[in-house]
N, C-alpha and C. Protein backbone atom coordinates (compact mmCIF):
# COMPACT_ATOMS: atom_id res chain seq x y z
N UNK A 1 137.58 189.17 59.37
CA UNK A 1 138.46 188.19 58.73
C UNK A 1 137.92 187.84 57.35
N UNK A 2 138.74 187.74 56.42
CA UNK A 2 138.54 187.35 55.50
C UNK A 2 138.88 186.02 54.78
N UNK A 3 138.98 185.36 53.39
CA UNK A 3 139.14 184.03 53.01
C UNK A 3 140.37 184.32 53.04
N UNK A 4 140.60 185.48 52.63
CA UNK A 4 142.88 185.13 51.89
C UNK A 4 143.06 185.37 53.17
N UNK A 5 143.06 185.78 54.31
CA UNK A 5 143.62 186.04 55.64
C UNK A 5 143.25 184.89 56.57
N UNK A 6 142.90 183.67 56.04
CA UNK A 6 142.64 182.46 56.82
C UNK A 6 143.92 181.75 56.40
N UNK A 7 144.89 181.56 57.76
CA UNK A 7 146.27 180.72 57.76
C UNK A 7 146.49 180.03 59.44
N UNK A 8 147.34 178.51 59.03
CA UNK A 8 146.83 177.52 59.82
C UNK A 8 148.02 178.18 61.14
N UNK A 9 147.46 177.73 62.21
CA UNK A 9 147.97 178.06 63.82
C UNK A 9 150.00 178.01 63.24
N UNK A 10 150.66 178.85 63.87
CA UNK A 10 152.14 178.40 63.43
C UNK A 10 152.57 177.14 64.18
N UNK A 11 153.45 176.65 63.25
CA UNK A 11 153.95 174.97 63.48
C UNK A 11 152.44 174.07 63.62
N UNK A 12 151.47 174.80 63.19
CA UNK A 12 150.24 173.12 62.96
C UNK A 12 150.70 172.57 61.91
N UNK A 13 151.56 172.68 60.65
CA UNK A 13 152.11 171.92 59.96
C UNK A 13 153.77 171.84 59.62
N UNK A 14 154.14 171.20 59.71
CA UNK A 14 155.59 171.48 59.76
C UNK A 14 156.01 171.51 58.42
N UNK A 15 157.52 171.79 57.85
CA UNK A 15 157.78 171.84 56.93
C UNK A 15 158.12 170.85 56.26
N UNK A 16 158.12 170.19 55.04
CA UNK A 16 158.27 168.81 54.80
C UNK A 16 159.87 168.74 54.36
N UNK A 17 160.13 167.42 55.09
CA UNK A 17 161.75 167.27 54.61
C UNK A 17 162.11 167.37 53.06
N UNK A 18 162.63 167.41 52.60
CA UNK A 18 163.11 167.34 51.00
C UNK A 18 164.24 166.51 51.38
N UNK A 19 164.21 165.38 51.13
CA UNK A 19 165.85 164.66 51.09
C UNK A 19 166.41 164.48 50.23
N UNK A 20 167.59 163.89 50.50
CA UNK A 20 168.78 164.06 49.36
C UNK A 20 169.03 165.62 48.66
N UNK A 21 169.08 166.25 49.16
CA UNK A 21 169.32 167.80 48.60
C UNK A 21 170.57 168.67 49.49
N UNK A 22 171.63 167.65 49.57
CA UNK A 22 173.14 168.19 49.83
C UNK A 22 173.30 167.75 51.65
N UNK A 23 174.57 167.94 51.67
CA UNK A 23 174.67 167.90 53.22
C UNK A 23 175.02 168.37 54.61
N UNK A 24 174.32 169.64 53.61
CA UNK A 24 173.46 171.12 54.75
C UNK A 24 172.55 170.58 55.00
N UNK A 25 171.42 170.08 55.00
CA UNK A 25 170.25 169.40 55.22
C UNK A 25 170.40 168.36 56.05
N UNK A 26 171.36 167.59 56.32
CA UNK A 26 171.70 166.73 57.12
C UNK A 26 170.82 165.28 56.71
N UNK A 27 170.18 165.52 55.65
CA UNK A 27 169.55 164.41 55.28
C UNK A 27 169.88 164.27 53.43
N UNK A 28 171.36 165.04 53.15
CA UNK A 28 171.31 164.44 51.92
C UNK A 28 172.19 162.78 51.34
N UNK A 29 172.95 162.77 50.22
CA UNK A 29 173.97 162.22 49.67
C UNK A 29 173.20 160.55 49.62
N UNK A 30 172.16 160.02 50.76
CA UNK A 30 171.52 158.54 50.61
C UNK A 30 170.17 159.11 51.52
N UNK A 31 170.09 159.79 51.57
CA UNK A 31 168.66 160.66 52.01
C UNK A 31 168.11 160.07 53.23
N UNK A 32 169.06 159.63 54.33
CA UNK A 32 168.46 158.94 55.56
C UNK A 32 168.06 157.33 55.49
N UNK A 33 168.41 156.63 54.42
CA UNK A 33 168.49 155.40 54.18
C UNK A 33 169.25 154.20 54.36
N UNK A 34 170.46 154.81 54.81
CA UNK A 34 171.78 154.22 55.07
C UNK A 34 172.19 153.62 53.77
N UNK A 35 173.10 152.34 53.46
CA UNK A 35 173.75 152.08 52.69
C UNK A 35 173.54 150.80 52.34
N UNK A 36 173.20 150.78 51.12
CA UNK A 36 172.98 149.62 50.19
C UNK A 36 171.31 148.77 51.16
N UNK A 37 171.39 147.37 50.71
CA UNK A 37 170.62 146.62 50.91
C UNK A 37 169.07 147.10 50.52
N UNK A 38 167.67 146.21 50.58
CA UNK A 38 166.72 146.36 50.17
C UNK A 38 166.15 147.60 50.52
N UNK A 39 166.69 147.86 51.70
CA UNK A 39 165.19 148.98 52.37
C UNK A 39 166.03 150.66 51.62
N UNK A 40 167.01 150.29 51.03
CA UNK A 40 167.54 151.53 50.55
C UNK A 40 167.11 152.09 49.01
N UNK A 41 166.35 150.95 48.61
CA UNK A 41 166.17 150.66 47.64
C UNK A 41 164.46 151.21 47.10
N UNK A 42 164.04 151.80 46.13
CA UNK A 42 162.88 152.02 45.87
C UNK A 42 161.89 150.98 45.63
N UNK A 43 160.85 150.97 45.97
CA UNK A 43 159.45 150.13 45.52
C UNK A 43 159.79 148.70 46.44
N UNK A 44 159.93 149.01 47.33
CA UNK A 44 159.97 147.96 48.35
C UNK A 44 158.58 148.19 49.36
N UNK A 45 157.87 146.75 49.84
CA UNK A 45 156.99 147.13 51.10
C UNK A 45 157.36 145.31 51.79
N UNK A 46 157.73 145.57 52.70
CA UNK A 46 157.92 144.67 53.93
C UNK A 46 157.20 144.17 55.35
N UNK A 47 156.04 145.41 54.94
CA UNK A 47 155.32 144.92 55.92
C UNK A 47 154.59 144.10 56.29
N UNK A 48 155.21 143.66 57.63
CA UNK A 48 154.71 142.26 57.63
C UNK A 48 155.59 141.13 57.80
N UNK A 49 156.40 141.20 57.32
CA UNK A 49 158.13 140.32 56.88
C UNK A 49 158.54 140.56 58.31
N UNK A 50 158.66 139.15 58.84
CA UNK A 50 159.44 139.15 60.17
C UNK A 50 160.88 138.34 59.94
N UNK A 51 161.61 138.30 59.02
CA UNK A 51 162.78 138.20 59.06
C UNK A 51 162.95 136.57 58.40
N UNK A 52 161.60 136.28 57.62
CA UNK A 52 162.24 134.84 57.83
C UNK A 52 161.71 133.62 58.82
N UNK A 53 161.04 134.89 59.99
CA UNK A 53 160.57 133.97 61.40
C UNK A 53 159.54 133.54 60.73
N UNK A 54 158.21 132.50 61.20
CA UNK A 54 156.77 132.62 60.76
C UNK A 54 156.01 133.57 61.38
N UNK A 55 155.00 134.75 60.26
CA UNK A 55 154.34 135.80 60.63
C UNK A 55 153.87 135.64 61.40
N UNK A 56 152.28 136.59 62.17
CA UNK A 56 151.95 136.33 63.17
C UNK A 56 150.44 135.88 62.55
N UNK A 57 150.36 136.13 61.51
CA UNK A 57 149.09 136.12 61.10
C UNK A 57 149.18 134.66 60.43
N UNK A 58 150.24 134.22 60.48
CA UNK A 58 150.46 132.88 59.88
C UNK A 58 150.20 132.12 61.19
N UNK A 59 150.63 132.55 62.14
CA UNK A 59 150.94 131.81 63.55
C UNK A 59 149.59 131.35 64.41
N UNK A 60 149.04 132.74 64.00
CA UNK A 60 147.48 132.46 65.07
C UNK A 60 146.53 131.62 64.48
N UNK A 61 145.55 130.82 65.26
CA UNK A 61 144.44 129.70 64.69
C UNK A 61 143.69 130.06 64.01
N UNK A 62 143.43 129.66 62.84
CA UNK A 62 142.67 129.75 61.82
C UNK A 62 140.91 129.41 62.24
N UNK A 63 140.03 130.19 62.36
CA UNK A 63 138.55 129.37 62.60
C UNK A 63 137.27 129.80 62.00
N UNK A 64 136.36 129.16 61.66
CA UNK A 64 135.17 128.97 60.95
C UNK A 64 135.42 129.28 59.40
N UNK A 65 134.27 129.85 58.85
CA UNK A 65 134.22 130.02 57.28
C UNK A 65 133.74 130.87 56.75
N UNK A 66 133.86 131.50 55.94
CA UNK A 66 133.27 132.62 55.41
C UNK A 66 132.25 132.43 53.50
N UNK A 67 131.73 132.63 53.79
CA UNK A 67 130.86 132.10 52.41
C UNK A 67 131.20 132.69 51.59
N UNK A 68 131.47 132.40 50.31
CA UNK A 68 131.71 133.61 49.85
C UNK A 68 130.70 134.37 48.68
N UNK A 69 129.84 133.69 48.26
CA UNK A 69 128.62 134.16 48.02
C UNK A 69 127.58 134.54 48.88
N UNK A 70 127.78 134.76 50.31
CA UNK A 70 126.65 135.14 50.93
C UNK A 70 125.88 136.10 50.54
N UNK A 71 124.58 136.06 51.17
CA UNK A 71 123.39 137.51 50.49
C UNK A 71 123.85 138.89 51.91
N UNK A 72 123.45 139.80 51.49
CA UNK A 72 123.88 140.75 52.22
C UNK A 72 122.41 141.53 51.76
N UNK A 73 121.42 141.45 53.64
CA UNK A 73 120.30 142.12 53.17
C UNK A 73 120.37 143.36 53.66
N UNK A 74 119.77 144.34 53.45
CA UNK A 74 119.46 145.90 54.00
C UNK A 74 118.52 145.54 55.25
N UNK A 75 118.84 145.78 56.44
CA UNK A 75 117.56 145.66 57.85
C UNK A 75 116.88 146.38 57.80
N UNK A 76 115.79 145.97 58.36
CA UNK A 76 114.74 147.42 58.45
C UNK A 76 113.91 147.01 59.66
N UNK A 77 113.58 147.77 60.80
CA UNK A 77 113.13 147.28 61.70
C UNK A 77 111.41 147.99 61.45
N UNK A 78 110.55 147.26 62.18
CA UNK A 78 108.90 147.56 62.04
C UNK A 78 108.91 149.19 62.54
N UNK A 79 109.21 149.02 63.16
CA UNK A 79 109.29 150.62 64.20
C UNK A 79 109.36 151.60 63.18
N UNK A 80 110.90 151.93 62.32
CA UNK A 80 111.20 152.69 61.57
C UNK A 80 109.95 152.82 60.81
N UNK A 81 109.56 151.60 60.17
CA UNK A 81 108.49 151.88 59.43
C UNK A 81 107.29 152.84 59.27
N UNK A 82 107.22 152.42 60.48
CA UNK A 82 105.97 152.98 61.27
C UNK A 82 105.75 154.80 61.65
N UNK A 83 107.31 154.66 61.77
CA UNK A 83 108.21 156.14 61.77
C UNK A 83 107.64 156.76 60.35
N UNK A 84 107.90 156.49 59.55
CA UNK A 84 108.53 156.82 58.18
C UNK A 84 106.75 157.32 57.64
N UNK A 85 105.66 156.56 57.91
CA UNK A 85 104.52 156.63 57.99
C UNK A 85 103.91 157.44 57.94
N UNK A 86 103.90 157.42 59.88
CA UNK A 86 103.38 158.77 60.28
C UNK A 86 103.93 160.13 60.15
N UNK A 87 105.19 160.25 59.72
CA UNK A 87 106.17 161.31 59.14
C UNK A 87 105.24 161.83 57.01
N UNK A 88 104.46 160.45 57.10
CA UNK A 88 103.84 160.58 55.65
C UNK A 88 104.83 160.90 54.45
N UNK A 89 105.92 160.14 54.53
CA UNK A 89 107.41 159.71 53.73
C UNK A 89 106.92 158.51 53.32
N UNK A 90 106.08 157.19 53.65
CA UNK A 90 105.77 156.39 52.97
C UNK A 90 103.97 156.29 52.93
N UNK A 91 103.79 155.84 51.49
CA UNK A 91 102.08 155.41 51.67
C UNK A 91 102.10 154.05 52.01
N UNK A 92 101.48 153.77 53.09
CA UNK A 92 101.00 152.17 53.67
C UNK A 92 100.28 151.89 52.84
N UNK A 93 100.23 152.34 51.41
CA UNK A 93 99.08 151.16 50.73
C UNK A 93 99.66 150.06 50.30
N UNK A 94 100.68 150.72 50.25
CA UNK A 94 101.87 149.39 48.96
C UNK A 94 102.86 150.19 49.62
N UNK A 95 104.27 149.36 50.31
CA UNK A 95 105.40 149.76 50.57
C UNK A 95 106.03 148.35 49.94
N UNK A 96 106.92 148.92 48.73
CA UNK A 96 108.38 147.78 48.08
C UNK A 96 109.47 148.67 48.61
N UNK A 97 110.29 147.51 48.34
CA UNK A 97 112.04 147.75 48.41
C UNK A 97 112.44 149.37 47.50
N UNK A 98 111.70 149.44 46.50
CA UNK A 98 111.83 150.10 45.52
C UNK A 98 111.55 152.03 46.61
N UNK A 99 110.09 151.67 46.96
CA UNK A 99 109.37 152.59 47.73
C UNK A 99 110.42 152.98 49.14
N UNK A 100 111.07 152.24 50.04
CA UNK A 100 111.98 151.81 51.05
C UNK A 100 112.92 152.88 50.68
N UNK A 101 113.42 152.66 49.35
CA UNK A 101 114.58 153.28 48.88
C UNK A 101 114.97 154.93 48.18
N UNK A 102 113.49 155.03 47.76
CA UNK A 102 113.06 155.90 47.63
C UNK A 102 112.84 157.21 48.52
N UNK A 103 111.92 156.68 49.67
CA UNK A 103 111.81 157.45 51.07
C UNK A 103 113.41 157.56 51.96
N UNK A 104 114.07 156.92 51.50
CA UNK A 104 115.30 157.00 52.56
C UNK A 104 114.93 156.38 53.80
N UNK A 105 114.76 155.40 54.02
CA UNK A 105 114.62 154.26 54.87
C UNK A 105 115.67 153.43 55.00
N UNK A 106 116.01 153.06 53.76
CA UNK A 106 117.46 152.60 53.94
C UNK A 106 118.00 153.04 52.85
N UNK A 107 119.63 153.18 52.56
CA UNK A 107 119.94 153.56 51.51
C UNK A 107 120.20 152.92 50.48
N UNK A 108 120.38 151.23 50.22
CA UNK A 108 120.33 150.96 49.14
C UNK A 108 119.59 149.13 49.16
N UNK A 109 119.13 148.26 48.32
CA UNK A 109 118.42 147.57 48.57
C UNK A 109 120.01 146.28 48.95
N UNK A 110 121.10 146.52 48.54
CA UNK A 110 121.88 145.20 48.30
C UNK A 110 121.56 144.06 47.67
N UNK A 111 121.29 142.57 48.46
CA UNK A 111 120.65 141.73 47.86
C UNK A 111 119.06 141.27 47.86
N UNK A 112 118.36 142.64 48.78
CA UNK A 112 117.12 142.42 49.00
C UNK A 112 116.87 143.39 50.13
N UNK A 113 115.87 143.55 50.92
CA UNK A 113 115.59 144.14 51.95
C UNK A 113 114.72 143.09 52.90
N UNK A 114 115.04 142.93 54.36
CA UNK A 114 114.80 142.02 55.11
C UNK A 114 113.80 143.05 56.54
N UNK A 115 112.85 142.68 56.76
CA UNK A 115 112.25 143.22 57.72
C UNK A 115 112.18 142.43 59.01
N UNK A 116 112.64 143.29 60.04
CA UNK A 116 112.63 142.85 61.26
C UNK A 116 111.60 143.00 62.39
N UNK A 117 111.28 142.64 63.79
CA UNK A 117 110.19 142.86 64.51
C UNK A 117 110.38 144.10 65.43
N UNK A 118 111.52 144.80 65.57
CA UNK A 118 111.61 145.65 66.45
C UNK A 118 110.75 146.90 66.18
N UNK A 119 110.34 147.43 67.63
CA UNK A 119 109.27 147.94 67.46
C UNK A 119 107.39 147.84 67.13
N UNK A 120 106.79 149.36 67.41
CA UNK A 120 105.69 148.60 66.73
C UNK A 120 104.98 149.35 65.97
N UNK A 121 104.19 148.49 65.25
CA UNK A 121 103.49 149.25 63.67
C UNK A 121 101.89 148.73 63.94
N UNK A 122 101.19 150.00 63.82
CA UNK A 122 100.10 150.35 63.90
C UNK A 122 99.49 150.26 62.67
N UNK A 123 100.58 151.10 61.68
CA UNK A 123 99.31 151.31 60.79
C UNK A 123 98.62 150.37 59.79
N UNK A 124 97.56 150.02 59.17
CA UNK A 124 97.66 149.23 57.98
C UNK A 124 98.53 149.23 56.93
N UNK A 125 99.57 147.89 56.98
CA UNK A 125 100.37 148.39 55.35
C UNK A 125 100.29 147.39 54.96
N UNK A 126 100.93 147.56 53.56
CA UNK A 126 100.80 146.00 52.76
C UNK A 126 102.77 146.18 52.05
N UNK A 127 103.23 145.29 52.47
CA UNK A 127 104.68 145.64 52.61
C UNK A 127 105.25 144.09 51.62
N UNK A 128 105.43 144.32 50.43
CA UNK A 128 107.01 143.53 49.90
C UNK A 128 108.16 143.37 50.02
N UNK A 129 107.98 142.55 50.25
CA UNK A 129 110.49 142.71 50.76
C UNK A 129 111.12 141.25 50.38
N UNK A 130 112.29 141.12 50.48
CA UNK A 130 112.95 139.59 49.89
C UNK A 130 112.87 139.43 51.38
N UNK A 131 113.15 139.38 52.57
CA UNK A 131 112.94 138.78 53.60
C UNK A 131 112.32 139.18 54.68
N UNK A 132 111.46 138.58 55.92
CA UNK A 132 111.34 139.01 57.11
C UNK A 132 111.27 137.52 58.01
N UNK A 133 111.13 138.16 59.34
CA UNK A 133 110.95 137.26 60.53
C UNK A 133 109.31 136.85 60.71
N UNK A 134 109.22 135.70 61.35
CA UNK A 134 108.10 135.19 61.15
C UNK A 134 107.61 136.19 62.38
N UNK A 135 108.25 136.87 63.69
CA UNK A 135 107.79 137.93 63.98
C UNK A 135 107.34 139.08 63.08
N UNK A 136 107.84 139.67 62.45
CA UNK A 136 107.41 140.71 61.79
C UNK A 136 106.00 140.67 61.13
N UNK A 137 105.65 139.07 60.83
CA UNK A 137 104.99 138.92 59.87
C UNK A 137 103.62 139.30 61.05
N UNK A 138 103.98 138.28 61.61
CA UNK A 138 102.91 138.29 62.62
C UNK A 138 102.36 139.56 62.83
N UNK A 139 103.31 140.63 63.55
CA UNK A 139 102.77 141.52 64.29
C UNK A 139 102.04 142.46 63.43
N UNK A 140 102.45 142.49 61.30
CA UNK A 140 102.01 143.53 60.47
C UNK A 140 100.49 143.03 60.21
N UNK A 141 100.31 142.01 60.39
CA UNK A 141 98.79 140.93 60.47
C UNK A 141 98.40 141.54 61.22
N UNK A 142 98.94 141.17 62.75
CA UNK A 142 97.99 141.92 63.80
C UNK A 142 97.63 143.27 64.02
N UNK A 143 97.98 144.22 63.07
CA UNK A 143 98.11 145.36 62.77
C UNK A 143 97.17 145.33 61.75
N UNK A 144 96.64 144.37 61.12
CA UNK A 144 95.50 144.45 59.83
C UNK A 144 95.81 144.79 58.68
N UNK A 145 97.35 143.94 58.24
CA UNK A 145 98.14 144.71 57.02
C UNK A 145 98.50 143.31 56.72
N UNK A 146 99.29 143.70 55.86
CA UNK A 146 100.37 142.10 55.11
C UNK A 146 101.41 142.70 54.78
N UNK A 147 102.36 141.43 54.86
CA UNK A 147 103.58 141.02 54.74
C UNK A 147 103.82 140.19 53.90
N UNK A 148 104.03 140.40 52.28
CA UNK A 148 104.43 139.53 51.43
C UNK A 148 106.08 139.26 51.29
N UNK A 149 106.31 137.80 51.39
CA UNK A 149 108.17 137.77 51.17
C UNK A 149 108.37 137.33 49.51
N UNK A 150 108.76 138.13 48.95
CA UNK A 150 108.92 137.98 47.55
C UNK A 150 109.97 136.92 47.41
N UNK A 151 110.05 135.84 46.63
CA UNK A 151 111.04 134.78 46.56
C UNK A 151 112.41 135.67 45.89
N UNK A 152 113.79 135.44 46.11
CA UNK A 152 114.71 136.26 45.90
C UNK A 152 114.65 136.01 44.28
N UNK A 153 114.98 137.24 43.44
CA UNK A 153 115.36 137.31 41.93
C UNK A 153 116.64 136.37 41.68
N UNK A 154 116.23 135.43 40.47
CA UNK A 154 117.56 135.02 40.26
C UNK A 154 118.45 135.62 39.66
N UNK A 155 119.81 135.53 40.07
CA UNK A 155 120.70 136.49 39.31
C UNK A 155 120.92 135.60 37.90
């Protein structure tokens, strides 16, 4: 088999209507639209429009709040870390957000990078990040490393 001799299963795509193109086609003269009013009409979208009734999205209870400046951190659990390590993708002498991002640990920093306790980390590191858990902190101590939380950059 070749590239030009690659063609899709018959009827996996059907043929596309062409409307309004006479009325042999059975779909010409108002092209399956019927007659007059809005929906016959171009650049219309209605979805959603219940006639006038109240929507549904109007109807159902409204609840809590959404911030709208919230921070949005990148997770990173201890484990991965620890992963990433012994894989020798990161040096535990100094691991930043910068370093994180670099190794493909996570893919981008957002508003910071936040370290979590899952898992466990052996090795000595000395790790910067805009956030962690006072677990995490703990356990990279008890591991004979540090955990610095860098105060967030002001924008």
């Amino acid at each position: 088999m070749k590239l030009h001799e690659l063609r899709d299963n018959p009827g996996a795509s059907p043929k596309r209507t062409r409307v309004g193109r006479g009325p042999g086609s059975g779909k010409g003269k108002m092209g399956g639209r019927g007659i007059k009013g809005q929906k016959s009409r171009s650049g219309v979208s209605i979805n959603g429009y219940e006639g006038g009734q109240m929507p549904l999205y109007q109807r159902l209870p409204k609840r809590g709040f959404n911030k709208p400046n919230r921070k949005e951190y990148a997770v990173i659990n201890l484990g991965l870390i620890q992963k990433f390590i012994d894989a020798g993708k990161l040096d535990a002498a100094s691991i930043t957000e910068d370093s994180l991002v670099a190794a493909g640990v996570v893919r981008r920093k957002l508003d910071g990078v936040r370290v979590l306790a899952k898992g466990e980390i052996t090795a000595k590191a000395t790790i910067s990040v805009t956030g962690a858990s006072k677990a995490a902190v703990e356990a990279v101590e008890k591991a004979g490393g540090a955990l610095t939380v860098a105060a967030a950059a002001a924008e």
